[in-house]
PDB file of N, CA and C in Angstrom:
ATOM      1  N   UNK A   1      17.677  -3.502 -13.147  1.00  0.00           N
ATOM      2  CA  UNK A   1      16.636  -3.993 -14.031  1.00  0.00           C
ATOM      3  C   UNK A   1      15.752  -2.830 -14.447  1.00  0.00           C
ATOM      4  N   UNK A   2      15.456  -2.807 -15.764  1.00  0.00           N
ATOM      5  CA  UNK A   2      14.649  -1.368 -16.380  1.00  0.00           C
ATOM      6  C   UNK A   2      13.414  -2.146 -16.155  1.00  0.00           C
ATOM      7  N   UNK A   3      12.091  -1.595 -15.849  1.00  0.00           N
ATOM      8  CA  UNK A   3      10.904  -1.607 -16.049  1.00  0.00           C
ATOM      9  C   UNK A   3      10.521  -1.292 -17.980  1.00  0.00           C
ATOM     10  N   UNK A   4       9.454  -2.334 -18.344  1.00  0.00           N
ATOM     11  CA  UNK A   4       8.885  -2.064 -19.620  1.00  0.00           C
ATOM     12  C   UNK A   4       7.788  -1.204 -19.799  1.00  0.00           C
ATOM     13  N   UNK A   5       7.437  -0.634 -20.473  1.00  0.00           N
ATOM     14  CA  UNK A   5       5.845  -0.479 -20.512  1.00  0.00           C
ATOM     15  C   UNK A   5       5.625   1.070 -19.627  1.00  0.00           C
ATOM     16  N   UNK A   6       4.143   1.978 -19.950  1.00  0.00           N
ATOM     17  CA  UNK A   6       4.420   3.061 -19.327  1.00  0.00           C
ATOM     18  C   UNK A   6       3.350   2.967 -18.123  1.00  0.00           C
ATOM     19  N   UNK A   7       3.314   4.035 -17.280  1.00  0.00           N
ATOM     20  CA  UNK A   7       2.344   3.885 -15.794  1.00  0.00           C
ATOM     21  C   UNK A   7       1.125   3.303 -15.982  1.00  0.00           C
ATOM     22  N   UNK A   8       0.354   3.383 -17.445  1.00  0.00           N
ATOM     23  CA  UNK A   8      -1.004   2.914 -17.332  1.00  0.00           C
ATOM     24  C   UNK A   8      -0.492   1.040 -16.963  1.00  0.00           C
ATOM     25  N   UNK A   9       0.771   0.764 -18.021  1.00  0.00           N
ATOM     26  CA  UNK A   9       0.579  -0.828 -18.065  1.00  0.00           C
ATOM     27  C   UNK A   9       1.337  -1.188 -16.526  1.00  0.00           C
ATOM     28  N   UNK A  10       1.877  -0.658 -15.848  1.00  0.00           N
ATOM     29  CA  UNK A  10       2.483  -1.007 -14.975  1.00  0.00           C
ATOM     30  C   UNK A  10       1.859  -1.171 -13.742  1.00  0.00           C
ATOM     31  N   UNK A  11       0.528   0.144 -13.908  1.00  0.00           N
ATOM     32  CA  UNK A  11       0.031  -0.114 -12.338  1.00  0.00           C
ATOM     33  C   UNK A  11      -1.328  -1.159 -12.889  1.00  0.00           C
ATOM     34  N   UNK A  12      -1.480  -1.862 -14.359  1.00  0.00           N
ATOM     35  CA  UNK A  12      -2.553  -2.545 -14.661  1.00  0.00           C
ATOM     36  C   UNK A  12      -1.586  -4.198 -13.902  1.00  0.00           C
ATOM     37  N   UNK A  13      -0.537  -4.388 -14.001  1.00  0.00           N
ATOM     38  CA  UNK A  13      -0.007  -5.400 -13.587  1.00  0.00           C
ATOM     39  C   UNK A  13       0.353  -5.353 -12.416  1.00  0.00           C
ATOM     40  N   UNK A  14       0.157  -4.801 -11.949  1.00  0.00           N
ATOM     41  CA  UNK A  14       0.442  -4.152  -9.924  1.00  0.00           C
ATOM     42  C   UNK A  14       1.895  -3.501  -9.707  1.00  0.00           C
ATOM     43  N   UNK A  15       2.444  -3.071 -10.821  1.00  0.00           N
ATOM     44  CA  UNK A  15       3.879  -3.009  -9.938  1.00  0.00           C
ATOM     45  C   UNK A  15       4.624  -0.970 -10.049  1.00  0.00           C
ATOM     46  N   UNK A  16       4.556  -0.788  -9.233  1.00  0.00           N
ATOM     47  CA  UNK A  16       4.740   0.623  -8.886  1.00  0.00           C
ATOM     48  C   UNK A  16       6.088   0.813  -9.947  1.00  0.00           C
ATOM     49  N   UNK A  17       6.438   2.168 -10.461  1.00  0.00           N
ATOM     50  CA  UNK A  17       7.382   2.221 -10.829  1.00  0.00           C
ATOM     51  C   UNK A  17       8.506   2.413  -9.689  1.00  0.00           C
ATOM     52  N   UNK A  18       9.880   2.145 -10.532  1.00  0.00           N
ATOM     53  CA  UNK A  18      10.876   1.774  -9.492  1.00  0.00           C
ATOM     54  C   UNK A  18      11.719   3.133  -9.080  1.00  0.00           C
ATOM     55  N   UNK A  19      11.573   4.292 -10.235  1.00  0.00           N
ATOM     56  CA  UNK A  19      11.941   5.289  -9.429  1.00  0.00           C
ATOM     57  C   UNK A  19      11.055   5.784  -8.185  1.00  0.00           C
ATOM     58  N   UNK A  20      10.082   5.684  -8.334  1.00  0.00           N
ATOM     59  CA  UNK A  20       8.653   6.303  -7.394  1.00  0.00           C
ATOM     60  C   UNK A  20       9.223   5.775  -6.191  1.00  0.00           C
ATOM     61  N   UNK A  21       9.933   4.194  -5.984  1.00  0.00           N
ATOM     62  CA  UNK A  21       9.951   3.307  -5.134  1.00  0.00           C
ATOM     63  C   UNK A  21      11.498   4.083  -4.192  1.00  0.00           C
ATOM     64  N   UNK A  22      12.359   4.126  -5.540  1.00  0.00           N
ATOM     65  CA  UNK A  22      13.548   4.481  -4.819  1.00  0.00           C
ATOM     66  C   UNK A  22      13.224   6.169  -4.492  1.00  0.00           C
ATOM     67  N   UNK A  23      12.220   6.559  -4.681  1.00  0.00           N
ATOM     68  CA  UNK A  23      12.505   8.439  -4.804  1.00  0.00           C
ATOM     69  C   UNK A  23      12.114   8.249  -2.668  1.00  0.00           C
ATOM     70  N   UNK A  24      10.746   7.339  -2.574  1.00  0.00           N
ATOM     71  CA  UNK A  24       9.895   7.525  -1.406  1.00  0.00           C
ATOM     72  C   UNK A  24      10.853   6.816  -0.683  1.00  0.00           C
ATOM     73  N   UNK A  25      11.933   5.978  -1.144  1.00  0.00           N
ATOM     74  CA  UNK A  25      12.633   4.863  -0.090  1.00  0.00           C
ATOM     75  C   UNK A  25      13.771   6.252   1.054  1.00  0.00           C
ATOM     76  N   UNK A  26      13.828   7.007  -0.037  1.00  0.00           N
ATOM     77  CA  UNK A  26      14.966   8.333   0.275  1.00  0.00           C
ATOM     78  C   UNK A  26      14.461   9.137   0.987  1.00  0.00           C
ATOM     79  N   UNK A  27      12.974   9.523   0.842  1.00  0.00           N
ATOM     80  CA  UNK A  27      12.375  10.452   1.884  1.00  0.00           C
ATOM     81  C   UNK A  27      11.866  10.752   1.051  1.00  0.00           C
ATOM     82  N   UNK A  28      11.489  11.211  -0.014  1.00  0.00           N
ATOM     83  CA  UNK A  28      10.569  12.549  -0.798  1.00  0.00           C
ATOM     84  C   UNK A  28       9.223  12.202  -0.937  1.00  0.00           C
ATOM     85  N   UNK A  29       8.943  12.892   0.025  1.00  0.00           N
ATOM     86  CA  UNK A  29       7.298  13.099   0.482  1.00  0.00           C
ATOM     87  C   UNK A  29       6.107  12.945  -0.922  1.00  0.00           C
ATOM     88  N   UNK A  30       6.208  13.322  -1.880  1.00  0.00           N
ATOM     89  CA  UNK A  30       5.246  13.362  -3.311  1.00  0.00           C
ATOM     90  C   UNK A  30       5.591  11.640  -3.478  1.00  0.00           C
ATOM     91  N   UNK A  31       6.449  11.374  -4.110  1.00  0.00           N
ATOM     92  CA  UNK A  31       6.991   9.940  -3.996  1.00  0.00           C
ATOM     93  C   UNK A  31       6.020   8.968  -2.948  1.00  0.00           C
ATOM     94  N   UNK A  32       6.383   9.124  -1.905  1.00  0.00           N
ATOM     95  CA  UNK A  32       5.975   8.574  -0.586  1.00  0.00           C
ATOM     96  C   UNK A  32       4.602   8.552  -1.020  1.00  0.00           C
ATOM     97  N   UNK A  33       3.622   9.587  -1.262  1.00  0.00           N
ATOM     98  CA  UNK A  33       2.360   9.600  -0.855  1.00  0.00           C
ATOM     99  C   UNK A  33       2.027   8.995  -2.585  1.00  0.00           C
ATOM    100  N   UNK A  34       2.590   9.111  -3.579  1.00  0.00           N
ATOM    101  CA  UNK A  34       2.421   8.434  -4.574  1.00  0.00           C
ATOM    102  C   UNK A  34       2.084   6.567  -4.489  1.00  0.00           C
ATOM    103  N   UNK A  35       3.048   6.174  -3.717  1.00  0.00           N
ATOM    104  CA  UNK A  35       3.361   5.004  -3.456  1.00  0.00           C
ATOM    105  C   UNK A  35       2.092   4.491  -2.499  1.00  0.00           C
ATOM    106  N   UNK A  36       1.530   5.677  -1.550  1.00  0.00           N
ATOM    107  CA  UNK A  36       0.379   5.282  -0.386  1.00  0.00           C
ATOM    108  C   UNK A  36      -1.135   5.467  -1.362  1.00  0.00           C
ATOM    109  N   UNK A  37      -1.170   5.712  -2.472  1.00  0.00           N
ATOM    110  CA  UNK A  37      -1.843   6.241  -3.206  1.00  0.00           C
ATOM    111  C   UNK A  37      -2.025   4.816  -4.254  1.00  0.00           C
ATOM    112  N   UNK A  38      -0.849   4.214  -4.699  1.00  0.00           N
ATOM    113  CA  UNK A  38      -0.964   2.969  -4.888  1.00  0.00           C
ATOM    114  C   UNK A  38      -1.519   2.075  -4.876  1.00  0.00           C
ATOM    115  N   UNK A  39      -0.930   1.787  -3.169  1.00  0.00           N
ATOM    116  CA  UNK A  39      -1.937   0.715  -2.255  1.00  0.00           C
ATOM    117  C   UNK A  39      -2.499   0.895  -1.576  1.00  0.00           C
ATOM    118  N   UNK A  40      -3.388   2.222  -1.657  1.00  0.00           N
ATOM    119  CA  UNK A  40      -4.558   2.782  -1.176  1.00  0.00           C
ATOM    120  C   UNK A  40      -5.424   1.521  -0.984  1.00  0.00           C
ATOM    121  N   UNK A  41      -6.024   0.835  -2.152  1.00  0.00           N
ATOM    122  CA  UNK A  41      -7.478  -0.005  -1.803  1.00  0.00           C
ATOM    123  C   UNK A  41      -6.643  -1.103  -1.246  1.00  0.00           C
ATOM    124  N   UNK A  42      -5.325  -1.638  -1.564  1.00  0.00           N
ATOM    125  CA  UNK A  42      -4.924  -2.961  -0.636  1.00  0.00           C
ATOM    126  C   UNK A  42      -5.169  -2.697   1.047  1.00  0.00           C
ATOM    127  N   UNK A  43      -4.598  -1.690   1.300  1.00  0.00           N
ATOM    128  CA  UNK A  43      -4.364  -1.447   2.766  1.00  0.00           C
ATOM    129  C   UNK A  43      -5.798  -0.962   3.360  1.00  0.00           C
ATOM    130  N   UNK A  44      -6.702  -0.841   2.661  1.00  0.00           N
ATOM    131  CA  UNK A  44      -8.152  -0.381   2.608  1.00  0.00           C
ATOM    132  C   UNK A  44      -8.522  -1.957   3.409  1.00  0.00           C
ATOM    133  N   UNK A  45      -8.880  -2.839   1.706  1.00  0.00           N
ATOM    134  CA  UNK A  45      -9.261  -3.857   1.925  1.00  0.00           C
ATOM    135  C   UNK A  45      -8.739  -4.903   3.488  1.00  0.00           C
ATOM    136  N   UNK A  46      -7.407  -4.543   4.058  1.00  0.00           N
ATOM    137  CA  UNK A  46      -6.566  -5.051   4.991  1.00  0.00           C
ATOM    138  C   UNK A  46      -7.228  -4.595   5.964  1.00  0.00           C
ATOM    139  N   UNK A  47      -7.928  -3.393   6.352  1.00  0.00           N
ATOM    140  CA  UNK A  47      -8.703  -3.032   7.485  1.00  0.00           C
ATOM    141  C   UNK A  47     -10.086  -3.056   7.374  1.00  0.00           C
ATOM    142  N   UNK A  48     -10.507  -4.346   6.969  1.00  0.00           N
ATOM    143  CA  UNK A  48     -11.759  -4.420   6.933  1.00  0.00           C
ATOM    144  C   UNK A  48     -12.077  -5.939   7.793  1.00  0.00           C
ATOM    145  N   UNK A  49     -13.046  -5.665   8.692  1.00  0.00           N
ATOM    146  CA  UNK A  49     -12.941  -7.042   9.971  1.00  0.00           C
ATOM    147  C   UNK A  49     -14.198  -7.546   9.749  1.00  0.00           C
ATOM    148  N   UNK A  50     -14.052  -8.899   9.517  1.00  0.00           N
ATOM    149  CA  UNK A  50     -15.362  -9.635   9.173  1.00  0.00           C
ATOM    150  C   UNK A  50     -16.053 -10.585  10.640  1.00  0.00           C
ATOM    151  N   UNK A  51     -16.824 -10.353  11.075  1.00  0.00           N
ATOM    152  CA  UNK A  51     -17.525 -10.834  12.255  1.00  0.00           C
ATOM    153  C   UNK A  51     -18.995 -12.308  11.875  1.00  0.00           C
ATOM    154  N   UNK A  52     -18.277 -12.851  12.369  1.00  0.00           N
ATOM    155  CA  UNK A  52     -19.690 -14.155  11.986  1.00  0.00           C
ATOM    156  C   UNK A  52     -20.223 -14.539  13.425  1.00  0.00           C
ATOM    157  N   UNK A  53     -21.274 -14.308  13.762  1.00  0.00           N
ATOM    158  CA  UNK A  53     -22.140 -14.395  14.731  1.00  0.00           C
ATOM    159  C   UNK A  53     -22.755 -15.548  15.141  1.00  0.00           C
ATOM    160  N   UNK A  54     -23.185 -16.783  15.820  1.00  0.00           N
ATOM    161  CA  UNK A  54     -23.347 -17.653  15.935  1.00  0.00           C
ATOM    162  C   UNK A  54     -25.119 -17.939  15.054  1.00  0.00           C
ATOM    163  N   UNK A  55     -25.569 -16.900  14.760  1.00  0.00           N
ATOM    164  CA  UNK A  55     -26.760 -17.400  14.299  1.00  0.00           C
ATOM    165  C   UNK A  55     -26.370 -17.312  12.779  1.00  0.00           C
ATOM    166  N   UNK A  56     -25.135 -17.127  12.305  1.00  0.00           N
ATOM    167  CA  UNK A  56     -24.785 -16.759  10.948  1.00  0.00           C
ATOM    168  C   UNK A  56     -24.688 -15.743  10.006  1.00  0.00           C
ATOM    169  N   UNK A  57     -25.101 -14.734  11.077  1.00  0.00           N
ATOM    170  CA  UNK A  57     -25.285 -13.469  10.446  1.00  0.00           C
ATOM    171  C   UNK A  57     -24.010 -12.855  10.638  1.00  0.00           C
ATOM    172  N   UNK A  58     -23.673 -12.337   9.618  1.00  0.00           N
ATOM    173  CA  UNK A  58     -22.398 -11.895   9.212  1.00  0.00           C
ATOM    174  C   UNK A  58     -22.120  -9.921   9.331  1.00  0.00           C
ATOM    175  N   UNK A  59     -21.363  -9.574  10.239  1.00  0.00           N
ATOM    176  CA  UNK A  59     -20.950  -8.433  10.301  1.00  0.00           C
ATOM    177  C   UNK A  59     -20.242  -7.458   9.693  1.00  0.00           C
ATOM    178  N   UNK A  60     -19.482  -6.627   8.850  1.00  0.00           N
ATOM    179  CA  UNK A  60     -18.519  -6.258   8.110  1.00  0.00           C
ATOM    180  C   UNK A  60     -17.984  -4.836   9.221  1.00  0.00           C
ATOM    181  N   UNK A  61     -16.578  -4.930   9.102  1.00  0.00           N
ATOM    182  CA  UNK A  61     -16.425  -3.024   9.913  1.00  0.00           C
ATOM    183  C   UNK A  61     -15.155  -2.913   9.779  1.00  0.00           C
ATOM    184  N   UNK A  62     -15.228  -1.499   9.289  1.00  0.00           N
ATOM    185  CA  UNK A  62     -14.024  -0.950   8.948  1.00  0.00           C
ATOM    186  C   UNK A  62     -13.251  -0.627   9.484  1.00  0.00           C
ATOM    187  N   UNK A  63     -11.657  -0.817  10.239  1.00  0.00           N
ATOM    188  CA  UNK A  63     -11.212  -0.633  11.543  1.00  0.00           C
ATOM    189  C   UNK A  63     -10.109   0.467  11.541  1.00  0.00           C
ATOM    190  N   UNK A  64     -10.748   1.937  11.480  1.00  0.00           N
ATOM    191  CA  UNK A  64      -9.954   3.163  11.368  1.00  0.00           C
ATOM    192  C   UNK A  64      -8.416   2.974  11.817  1.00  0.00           C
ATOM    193  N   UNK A  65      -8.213   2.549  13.447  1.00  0.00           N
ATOM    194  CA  UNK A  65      -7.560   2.400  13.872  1.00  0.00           C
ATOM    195  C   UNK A  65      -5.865   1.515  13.150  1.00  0.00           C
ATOM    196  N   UNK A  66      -6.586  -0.253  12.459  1.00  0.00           N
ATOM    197  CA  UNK A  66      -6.200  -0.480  12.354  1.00  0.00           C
ATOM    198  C   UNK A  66      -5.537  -0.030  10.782  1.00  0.00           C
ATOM    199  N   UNK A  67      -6.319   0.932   9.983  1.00  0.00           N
ATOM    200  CA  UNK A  67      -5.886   1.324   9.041  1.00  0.00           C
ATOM    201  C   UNK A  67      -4.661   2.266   9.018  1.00  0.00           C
ATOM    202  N   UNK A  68      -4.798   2.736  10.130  1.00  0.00           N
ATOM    203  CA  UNK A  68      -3.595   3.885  10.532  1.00  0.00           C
ATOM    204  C   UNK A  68      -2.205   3.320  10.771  1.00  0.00           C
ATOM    205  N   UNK A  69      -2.761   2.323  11.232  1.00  0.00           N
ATOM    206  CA  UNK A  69      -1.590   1.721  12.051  1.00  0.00           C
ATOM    207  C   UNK A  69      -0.877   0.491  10.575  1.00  0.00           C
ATOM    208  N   UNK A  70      -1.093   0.613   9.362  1.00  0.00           N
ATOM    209  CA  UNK A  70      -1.127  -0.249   8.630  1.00  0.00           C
ATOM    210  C   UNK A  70      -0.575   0.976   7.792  1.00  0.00           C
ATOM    211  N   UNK A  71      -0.838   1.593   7.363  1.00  0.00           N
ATOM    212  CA  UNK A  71      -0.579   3.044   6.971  1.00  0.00           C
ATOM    213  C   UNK A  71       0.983   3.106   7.369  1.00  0.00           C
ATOM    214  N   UNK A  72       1.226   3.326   8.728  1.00  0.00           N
ATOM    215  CA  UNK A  72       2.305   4.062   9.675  1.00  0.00           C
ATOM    216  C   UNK A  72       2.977   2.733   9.354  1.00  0.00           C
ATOM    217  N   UNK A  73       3.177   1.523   9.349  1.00  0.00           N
ATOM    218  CA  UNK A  73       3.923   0.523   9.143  1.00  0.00           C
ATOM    219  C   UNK A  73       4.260   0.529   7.722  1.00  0.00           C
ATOM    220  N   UNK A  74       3.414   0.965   6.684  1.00  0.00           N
ATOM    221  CA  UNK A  74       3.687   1.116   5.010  1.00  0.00           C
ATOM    222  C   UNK A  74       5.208   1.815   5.263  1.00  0.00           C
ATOM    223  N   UNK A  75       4.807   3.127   5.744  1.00  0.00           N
ATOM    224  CA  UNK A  75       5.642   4.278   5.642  1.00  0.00           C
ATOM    225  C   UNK A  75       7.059   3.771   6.029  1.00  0.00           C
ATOM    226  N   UNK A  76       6.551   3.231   7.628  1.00  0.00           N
ATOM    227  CA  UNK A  76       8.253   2.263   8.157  1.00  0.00           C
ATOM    228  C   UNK A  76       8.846   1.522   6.912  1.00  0.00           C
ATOM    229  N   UNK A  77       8.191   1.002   6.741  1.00  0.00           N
ATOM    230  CA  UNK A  77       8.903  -0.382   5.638  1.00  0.00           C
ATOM    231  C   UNK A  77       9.690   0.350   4.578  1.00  0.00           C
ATOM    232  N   UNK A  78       9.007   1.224   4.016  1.00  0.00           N
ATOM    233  CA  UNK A  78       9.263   1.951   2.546  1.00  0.00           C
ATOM    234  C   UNK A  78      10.796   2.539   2.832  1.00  0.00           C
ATOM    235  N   UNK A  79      10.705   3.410   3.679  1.00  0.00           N
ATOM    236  CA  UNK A  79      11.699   4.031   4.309  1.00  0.00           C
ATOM    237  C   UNK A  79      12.960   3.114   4.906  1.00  0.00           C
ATOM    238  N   UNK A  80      12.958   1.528   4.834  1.00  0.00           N
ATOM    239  CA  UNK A  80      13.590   0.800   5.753  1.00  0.00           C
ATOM    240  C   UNK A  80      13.846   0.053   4.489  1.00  0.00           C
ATOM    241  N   UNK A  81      13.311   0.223   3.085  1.00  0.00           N
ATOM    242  CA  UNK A  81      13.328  -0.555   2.019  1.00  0.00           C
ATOM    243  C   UNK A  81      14.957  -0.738   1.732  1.00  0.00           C
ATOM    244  N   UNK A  82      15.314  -2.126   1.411  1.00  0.00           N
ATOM    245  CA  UNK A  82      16.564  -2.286   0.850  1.00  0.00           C
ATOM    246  C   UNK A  82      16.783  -2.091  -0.738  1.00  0.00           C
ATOM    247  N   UNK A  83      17.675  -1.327  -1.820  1.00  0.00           N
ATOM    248  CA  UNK A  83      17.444  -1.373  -2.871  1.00  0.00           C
ATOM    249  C   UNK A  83      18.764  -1.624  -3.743  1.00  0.00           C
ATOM    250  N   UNK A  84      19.057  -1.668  -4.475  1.00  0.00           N
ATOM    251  CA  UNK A  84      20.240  -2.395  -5.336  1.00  0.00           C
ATOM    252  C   UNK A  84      21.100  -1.459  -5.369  1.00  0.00           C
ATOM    253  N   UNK A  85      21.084  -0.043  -5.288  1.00  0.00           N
ATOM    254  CA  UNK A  85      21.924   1.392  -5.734  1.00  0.00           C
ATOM    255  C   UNK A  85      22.414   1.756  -3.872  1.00  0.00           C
TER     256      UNK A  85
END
């Protein structure tokens, strides 16, 4: 399947291009970090821990840890990606 449209319209509709996808699935590091560069603010937003306190006061915190570890699982997956070729 060809992708339409060039990088501005593609990453406005969320979808990475598909060489980028197959270049990082192979190993190539620029690729790879292209792709982490991507879903930079998703995997951002994913390590963010919301705490509600019994008097209602609401906590927010950013969980380094778990960002890494969300990160290091991106990388697994990408690399573990199944692709049509």
């Amino acid at each position: 399947m060809r992708m339409k449209g060039n990088k501005k319209q593609q990453r406005r509709h969320g979808v990475p291009e598909g060489r980028i996808v197959i270049s990082a699935r192979s190993g190539d590091a620029d690729s790879l970090l292209s792709l982490l560069e991507f879903y930079k603010g998703y995997i951002s937003s994913l390590s963010v821990i919301r705490y509600r306190f019994a008097d209602g006061e609401e906590k927010v915190f950013y969980d380094e840890e778990l960002h890494g570890n969300m990160i290091q699982k991106f990388i697994e997956a990408t690399l573990k990606f199944k692709t049509g070729k």
